[in-house]
Protein backbone atom coordinates (compact mmCIF):
# COMPACT_ATOMS: atom_id res chain seq x y z
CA UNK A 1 313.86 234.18 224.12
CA UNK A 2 311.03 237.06 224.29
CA UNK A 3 309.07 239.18 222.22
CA UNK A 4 309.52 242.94 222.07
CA UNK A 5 306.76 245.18 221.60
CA UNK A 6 303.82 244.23 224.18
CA UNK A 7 304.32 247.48 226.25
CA UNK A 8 307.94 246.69 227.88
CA UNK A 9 309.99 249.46 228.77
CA UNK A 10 313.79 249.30 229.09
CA UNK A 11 314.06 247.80 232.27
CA UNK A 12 312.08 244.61 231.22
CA UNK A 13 314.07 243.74 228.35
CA UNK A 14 317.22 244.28 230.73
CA UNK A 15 315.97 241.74 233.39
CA UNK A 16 314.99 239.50 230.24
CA UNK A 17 318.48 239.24 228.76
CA UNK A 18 319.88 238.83 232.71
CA UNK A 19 317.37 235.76 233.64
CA UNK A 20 318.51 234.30 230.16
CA UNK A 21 321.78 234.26 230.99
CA UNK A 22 321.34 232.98 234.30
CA UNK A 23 319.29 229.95 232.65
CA UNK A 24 322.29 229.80 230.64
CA UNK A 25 320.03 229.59 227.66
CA UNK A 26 321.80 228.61 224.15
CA UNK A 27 319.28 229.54 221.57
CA UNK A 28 317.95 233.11 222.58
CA UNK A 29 315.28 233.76 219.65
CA UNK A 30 314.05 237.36 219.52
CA UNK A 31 311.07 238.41 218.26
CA UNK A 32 309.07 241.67 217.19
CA UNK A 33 305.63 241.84 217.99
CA UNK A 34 303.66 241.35 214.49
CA UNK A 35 300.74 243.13 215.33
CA UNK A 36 298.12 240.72 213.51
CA UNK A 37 294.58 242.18 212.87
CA UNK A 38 291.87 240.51 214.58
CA UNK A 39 294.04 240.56 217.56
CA UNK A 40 294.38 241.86 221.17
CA UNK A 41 297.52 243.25 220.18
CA UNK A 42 295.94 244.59 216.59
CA UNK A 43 296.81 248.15 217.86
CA UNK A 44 299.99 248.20 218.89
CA UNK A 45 302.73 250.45 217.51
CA UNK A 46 305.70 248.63 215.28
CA UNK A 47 308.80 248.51 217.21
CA UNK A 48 311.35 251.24 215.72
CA UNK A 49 313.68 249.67 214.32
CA UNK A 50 317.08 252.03 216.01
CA UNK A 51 314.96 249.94 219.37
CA UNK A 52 315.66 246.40 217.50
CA UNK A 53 318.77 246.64 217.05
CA UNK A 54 319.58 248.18 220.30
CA UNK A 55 317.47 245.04 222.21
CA UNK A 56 319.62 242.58 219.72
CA UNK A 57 322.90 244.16 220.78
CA UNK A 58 321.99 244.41 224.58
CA UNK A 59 321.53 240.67 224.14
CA UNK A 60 324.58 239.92 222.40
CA UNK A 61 326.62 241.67 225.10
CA UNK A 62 324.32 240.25 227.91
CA UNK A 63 324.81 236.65 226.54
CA UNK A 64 328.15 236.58 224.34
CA UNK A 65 328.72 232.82 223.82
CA UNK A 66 325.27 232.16 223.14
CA UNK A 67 323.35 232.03 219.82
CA UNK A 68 321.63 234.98 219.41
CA UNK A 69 318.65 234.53 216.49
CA UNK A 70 316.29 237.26 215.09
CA UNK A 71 313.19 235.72 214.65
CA UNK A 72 309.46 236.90 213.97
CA UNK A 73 309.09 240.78 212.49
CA UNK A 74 312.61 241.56 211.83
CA UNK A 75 311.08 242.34 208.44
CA UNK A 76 309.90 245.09 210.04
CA UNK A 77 313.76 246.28 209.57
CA UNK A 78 312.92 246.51 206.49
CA UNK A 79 316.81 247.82 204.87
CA UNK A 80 318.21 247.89 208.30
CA UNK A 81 317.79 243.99 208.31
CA UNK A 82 321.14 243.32 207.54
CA UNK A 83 322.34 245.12 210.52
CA UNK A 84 320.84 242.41 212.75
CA UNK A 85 323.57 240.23 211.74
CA UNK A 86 325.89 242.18 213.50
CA UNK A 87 324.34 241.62 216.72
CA UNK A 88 322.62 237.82 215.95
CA UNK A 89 324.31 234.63 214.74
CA UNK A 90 321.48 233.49 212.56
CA UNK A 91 317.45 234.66 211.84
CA UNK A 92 314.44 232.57 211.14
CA UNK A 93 312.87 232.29 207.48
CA UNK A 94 310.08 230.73 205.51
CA UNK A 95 307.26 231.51 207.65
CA UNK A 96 306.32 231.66 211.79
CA UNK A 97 303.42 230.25 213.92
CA UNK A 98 301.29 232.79 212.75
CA UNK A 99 302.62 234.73 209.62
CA UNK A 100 304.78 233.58 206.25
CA UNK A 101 308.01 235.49 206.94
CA UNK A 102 310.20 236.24 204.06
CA UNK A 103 311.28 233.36 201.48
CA UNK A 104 314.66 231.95 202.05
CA UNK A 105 316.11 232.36 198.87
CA UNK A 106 315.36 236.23 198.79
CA UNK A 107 316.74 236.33 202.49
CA UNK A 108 320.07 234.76 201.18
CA UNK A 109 320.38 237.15 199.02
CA UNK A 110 319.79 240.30 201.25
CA UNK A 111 322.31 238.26 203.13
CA UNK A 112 325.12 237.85 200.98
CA UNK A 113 324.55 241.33 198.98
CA UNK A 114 325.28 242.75 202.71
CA UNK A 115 328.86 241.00 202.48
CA UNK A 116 327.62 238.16 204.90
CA UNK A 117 328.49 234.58 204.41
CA UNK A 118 325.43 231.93 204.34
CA UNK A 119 325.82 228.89 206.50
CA UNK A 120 323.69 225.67 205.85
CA UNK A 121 323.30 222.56 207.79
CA UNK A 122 325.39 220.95 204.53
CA UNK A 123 328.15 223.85 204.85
């Protein structure tokens, strides 16, 4: 997978999604930078979110039989979140390397109040 939000343009994320599916990769986590004080990437701007969900959907369509998984600062979607689903088979929750992420039991319920169905490993 990759991380959005160091300074890529377009083109980078393109090639990114291309060399994936060349290493016919199954599990494509994408993340959004967190941008963590005390860091060298303390400054940088949040990634809009209109840009995550067009980077989720480019590689959805780049990689179509492979899982797609939001992963570190899709909070950062804030309401939108749900709208990652359309693009992604599944997200991360209950914390990263480096921050808590959002609690599964309140993500399950953004879930299913978006008219999603919750799979678990005992589904």
């Amino acid at each position: 997978g990759g991380i959005v939000g160091l300074g890529e343009n377009i083109d980078d994320i393109i090639d990114m999604g291309l060399s994936l599916r060349e290493m016919e990769i199954e599990s494509i986590p994408i993340n959004f930078l967190l941008a963590i004080k005390g860091t060298r990437m303390q400054n940088r701007p949040s990634v809009e979110t209109s840009h995550a969900l067009k980077v989720l959907c480019l590689m959805r369509l780049l990689n179509p039989d492979k899982e797609v998984r939001v992963a570190a600062g899709r909070e950062g979607l804030n309401e939108q979140q749900s709208k990652a689903l359309y693009a992604a088979n599944s997200l991360f929750v209950d914390g990263y390397l480096t921050t808590e992420g959002e609690n599964h039991e309140d993500v399950k319920a953004w879930i299913e109040g978006a008219g999603f169905t919750v799979e678990t490993a005992a589904n």
